[in-house]
N, C-alpha and C. Protein backbone atom coordinates (compact mmCIF):
# COMPACT_ATOMS: atom_id res chain seq x y z
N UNK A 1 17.16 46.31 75.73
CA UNK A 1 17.99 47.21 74.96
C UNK A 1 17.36 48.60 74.97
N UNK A 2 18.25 49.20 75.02
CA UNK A 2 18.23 51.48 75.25
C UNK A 2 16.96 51.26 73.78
N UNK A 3 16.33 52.17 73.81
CA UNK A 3 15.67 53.04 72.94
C UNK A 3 16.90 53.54 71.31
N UNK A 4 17.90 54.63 72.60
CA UNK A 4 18.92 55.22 71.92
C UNK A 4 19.54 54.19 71.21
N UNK A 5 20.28 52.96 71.77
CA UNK A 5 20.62 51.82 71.09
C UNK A 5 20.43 51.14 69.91
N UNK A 6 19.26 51.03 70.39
CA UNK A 6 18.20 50.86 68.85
C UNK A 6 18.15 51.88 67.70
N UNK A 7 18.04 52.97 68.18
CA UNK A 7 17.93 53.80 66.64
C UNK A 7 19.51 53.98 66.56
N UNK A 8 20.18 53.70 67.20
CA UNK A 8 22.03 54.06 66.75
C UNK A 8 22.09 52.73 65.58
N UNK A 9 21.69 51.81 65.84
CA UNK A 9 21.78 50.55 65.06
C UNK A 9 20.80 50.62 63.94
N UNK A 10 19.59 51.19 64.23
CA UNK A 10 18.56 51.91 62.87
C UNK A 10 19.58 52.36 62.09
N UNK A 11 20.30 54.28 62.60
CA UNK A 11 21.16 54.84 61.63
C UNK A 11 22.05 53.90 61.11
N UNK A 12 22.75 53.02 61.40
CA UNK A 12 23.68 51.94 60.82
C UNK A 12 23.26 51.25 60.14
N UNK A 13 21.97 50.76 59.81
CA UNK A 13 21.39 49.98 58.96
C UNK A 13 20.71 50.91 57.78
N UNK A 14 19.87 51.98 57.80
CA UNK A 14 19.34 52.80 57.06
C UNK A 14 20.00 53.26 56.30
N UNK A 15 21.49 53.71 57.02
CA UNK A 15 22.75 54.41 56.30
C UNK A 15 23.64 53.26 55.12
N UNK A 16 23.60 51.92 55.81
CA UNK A 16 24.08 51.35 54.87
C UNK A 16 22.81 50.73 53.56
N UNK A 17 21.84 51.03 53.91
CA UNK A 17 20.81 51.29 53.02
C UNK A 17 20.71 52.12 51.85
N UNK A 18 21.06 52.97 52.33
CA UNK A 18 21.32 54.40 51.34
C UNK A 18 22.24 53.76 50.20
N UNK A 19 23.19 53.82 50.98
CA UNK A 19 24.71 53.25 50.42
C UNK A 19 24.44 52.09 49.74
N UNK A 20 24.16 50.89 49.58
CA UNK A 20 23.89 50.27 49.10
C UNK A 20 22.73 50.47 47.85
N UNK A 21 21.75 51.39 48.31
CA UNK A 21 20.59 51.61 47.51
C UNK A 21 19.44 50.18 47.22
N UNK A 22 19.92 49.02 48.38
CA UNK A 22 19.35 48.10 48.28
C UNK A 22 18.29 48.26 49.77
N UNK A 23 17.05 47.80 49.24
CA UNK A 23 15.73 48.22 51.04
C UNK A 23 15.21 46.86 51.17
N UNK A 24 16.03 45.55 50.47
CA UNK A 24 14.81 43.90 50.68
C UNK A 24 15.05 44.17 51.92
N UNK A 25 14.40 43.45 52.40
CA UNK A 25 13.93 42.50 53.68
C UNK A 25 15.43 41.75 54.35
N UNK A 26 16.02 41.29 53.02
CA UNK A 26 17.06 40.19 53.30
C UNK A 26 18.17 40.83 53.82
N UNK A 27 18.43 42.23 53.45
CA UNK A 27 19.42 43.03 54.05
C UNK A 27 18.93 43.59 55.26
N UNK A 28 17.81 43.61 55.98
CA UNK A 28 17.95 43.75 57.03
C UNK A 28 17.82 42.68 58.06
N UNK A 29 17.34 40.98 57.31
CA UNK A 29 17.66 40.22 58.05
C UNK A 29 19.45 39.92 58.55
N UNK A 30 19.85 40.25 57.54
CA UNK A 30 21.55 40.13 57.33
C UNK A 30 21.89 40.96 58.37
N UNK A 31 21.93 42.38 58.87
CA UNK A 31 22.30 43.30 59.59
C UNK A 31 21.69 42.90 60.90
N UNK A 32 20.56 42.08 61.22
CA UNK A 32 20.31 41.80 62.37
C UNK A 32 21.28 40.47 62.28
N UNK A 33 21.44 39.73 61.66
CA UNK A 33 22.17 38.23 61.98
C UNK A 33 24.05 38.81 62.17
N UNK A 34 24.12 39.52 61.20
CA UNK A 34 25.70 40.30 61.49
C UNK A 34 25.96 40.72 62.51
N UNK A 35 24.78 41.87 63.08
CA UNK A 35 25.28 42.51 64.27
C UNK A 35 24.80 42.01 65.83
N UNK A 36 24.35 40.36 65.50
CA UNK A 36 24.34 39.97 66.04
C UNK A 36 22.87 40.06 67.64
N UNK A 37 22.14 40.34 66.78
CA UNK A 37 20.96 41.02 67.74
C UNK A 37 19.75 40.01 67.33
N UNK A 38 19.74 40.03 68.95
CA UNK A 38 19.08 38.37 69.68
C UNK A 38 18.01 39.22 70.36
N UNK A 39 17.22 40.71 71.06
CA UNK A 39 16.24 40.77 71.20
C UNK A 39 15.18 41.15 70.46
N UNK A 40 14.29 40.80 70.70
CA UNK A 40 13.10 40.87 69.32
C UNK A 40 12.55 42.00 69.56
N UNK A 41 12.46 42.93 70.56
CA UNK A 41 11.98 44.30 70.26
C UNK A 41 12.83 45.24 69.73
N UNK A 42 13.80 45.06 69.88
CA UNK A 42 15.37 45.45 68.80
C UNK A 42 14.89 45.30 67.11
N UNK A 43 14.48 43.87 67.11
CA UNK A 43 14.42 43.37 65.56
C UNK A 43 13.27 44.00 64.91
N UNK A 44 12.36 43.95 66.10
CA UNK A 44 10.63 44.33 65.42
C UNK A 44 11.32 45.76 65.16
N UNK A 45 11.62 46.92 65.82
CA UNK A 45 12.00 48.41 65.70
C UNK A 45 12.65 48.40 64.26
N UNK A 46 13.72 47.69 64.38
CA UNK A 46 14.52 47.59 63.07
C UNK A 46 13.58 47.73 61.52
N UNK A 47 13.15 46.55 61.83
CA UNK A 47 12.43 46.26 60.64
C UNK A 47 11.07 47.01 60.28
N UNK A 48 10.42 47.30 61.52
CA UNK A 48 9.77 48.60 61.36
C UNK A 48 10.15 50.15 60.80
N UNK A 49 11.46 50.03 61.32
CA UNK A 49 12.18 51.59 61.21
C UNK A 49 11.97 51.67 59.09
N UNK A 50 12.48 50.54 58.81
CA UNK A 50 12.90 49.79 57.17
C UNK A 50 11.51 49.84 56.79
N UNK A 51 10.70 49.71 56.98
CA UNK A 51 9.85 48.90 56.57
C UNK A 51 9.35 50.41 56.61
N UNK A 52 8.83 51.37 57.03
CA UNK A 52 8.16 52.53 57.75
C UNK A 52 8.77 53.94 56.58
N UNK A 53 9.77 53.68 56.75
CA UNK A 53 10.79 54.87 55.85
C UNK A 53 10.69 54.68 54.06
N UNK A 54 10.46 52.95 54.12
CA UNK A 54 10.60 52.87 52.63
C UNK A 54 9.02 53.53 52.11
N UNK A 55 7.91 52.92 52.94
CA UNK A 55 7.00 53.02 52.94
C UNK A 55 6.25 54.71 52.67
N UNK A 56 6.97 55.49 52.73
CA UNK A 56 6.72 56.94 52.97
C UNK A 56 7.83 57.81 52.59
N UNK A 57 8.86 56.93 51.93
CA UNK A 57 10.17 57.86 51.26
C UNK A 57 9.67 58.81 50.66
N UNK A 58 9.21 58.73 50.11
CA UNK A 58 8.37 60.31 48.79
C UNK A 58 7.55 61.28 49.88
N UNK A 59 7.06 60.59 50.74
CA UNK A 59 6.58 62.20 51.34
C UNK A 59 7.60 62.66 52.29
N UNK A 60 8.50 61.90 52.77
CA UNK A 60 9.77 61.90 53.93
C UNK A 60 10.44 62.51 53.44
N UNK A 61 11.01 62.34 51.53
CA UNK A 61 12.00 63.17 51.32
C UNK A 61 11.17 64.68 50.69
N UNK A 62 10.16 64.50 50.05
CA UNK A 62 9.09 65.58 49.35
C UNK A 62 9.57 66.86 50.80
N UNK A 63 9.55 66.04 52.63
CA UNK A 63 9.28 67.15 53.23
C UNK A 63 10.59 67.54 53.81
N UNK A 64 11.80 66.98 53.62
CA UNK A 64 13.08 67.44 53.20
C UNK A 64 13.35 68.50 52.36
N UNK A 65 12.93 68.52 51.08
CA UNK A 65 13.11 69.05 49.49
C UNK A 65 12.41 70.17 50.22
N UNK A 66 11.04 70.31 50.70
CA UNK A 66 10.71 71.29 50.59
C UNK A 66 11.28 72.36 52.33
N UNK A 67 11.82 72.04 53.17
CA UNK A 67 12.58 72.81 54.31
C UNK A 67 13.99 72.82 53.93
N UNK A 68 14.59 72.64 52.96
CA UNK A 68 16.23 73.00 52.31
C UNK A 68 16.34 74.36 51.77
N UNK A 69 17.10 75.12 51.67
CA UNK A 69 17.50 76.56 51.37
C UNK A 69 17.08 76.08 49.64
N UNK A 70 17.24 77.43 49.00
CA UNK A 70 16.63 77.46 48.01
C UNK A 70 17.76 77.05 46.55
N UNK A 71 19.17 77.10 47.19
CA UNK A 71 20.62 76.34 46.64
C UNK A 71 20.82 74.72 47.33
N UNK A 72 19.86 74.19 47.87
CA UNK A 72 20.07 72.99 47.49
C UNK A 72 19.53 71.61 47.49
N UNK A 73 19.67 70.85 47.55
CA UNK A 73 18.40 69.26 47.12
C UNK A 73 19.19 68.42 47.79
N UNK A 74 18.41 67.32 47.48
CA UNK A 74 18.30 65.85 48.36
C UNK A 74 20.29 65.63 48.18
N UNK A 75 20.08 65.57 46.42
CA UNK A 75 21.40 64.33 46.56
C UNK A 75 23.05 65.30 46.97
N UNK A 76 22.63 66.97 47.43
CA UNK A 76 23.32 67.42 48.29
C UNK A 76 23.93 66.82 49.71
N UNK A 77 22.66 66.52 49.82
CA UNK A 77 23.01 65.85 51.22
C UNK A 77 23.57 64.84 51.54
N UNK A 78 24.70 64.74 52.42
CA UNK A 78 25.46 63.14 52.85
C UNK A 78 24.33 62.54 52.95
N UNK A 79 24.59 60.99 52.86
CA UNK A 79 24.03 59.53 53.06
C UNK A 79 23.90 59.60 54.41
N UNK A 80 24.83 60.24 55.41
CA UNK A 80 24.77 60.15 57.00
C UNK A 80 23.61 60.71 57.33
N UNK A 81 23.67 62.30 56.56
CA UNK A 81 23.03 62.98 57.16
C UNK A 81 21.47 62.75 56.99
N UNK A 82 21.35 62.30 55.87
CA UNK A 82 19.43 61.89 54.98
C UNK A 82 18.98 61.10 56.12
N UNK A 83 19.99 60.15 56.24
CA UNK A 83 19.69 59.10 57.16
C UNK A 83 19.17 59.23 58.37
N UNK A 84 19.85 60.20 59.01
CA UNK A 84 19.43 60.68 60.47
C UNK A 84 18.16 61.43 60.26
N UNK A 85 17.89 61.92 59.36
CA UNK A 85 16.87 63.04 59.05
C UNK A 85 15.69 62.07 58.55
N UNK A 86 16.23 61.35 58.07
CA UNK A 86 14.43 60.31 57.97
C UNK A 86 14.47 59.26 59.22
N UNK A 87 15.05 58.95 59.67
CA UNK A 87 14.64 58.42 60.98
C UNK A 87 13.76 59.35 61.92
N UNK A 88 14.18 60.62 61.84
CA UNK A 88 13.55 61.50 62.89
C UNK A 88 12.40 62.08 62.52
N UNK A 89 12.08 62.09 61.15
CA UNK A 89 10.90 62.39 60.31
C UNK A 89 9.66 61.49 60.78
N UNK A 90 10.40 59.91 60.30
CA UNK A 90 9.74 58.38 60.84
C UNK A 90 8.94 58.45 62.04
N UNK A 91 10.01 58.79 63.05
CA UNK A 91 9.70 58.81 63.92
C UNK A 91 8.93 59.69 64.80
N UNK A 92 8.71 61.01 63.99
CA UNK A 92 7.72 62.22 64.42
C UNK A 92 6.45 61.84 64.09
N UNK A 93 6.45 61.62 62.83
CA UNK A 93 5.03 61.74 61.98
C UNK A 93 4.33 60.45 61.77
N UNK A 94 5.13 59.40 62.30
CA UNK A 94 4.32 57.78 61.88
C UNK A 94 4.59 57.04 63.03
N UNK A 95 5.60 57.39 64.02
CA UNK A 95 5.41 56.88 65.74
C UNK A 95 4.94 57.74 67.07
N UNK A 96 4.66 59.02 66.17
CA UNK A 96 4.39 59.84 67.71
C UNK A 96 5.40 59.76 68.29
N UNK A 97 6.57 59.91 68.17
CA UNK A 97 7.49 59.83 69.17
C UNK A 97 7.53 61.94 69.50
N UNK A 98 7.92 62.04 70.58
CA UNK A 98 8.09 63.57 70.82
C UNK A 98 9.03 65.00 69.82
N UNK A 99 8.41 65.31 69.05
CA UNK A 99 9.75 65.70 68.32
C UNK A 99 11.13 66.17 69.13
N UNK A 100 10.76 67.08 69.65
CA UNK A 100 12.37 66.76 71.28
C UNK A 100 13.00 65.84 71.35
N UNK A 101 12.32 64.74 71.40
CA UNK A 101 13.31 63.22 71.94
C UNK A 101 13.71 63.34 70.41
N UNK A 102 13.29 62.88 69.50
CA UNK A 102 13.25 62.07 67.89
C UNK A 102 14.75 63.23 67.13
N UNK A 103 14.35 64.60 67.28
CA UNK A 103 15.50 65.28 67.22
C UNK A 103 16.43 65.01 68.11
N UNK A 104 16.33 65.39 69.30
CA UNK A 104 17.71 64.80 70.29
C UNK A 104 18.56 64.15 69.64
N UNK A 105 17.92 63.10 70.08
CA UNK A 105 18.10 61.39 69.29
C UNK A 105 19.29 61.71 68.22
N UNK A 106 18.43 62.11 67.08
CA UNK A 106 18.86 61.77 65.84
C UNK A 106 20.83 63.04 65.56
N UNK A 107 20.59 63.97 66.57
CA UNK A 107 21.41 65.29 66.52
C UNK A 107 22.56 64.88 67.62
N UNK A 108 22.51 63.83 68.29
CA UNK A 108 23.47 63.27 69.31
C UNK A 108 24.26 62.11 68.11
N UNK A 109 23.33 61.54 67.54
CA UNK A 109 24.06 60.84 66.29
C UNK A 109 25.01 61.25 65.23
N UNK A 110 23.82 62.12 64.82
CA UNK A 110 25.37 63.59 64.14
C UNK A 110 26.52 63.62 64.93
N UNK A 111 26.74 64.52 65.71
CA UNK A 111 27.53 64.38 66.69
C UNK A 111 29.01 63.20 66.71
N UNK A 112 28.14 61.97 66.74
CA UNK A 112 29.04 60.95 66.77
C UNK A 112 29.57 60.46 65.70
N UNK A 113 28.68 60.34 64.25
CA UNK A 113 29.17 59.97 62.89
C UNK A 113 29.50 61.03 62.13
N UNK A 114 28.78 62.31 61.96
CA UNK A 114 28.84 63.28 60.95
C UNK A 114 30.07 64.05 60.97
N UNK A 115 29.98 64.95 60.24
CA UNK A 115 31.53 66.14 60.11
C UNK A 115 30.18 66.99 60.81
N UNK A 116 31.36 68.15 61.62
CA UNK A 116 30.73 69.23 62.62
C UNK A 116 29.78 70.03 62.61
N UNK A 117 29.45 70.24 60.83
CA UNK A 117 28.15 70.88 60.76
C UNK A 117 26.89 70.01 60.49
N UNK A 118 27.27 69.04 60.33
CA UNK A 118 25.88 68.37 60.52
C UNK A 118 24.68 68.24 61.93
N UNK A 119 25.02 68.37 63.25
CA UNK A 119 24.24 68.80 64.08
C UNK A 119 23.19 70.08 63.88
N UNK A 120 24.13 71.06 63.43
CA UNK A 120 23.25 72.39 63.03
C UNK A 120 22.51 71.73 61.71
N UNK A 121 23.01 71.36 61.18
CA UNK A 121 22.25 71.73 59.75
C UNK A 121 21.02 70.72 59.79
N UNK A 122 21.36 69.19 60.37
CA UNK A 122 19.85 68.51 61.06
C UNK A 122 18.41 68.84 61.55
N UNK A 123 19.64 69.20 62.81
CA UNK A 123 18.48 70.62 63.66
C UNK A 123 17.71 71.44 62.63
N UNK A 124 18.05 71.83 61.87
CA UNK A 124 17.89 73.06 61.48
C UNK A 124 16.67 72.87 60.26
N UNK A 125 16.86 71.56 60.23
CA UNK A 125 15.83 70.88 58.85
C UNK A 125 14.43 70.64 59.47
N UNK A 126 14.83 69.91 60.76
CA UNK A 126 14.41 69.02 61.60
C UNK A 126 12.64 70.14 62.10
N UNK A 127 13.60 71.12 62.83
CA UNK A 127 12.70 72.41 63.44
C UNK A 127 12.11 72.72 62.81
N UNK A 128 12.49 73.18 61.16
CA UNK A 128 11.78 73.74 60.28
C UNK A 128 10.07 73.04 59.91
N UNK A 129 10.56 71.27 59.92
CA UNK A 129 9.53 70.70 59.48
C UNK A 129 8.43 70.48 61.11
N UNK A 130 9.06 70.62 62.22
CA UNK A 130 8.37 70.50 63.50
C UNK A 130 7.45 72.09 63.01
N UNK A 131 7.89 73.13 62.95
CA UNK A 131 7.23 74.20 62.64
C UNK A 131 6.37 74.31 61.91
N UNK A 132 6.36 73.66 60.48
CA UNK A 132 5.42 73.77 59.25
C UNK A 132 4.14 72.80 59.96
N UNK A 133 4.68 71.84 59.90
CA UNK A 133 3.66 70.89 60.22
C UNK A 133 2.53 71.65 61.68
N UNK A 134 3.49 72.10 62.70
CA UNK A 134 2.52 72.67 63.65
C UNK A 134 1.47 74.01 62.82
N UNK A 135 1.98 74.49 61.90
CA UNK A 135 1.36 75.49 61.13
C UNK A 135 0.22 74.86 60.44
N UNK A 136 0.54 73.44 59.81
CA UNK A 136 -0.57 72.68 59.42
C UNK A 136 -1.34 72.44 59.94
N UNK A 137 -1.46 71.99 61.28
CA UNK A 137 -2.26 71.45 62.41
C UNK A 137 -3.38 72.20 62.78
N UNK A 138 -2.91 73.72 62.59
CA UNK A 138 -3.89 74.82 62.91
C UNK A 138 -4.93 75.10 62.13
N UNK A 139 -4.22 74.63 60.84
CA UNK A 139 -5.19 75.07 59.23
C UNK A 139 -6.41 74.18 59.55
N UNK A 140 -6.14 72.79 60.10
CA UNK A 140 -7.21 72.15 60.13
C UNK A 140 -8.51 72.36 60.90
């Protein structure tokens, strides 16, 4: 299974996460038995993705809160959009994944679920925190 695949089925699970406001274990065994997903590096990602996000929500959203304009906060934001935006967070700062790809990724998803400004406005979160953090990197 795609990489891309996998986190399209992440955002589908994370998102109905949100939505639900429920993070057991049992709802993401459910979403793997629902959607029917039989490879195990699929399942391990999954449950990593869950397992990874809950694990670091407060500094994931702390570094949201703090790259948002100065009119607005978390529960501004669609459920779609948080969603895509902590996957790509996840996936910068606790998988090494490339921020390029991890944005891509997550801004091709917009694209497909969100209303039209959500690509920009992702991006736009996304860069900000690729920027700070490289600003951090230097301090050290």
């Amino acid at each position: 299974m795609q990489r891309s695949v996998m986190r399209e089925l992440a955002f589908k699970l994370i998102y109905g996460l949100e939505v639900q406001k429920d993070k057991t274990e049992e709802q993401v065994d459910l979403f793997i038995e629902n959607n029917n997903i039989k490879n195990e590096i699929a399942k391990e990602y999954l449950k990593d993705i869950v397992k990874g996000i809950n694990e670091n929500n407060q500094e994931i959203e702390n570094l949201i809160s703090e790259n948002l304009k100065d009119n607005w906060s978390l529960n501004r934001i669609s459920k779609i959009n948080i969603s895509l935006i902590k996957i790509a967070i996840y996936e910068m700062l606790y998988k090494n994944i490339p921020f390029k790809v991890a944005i891509n990724e997550v801004v091709e998803l917009a694209k497909k679920y969100a209303d039209d400004s959500a690509p920009v406005f992702i991006n736009g979160i996304l860069a900000s925190i690729v920027k700070q953090r490289k600003l951090d990197k230097t301090k050290e």
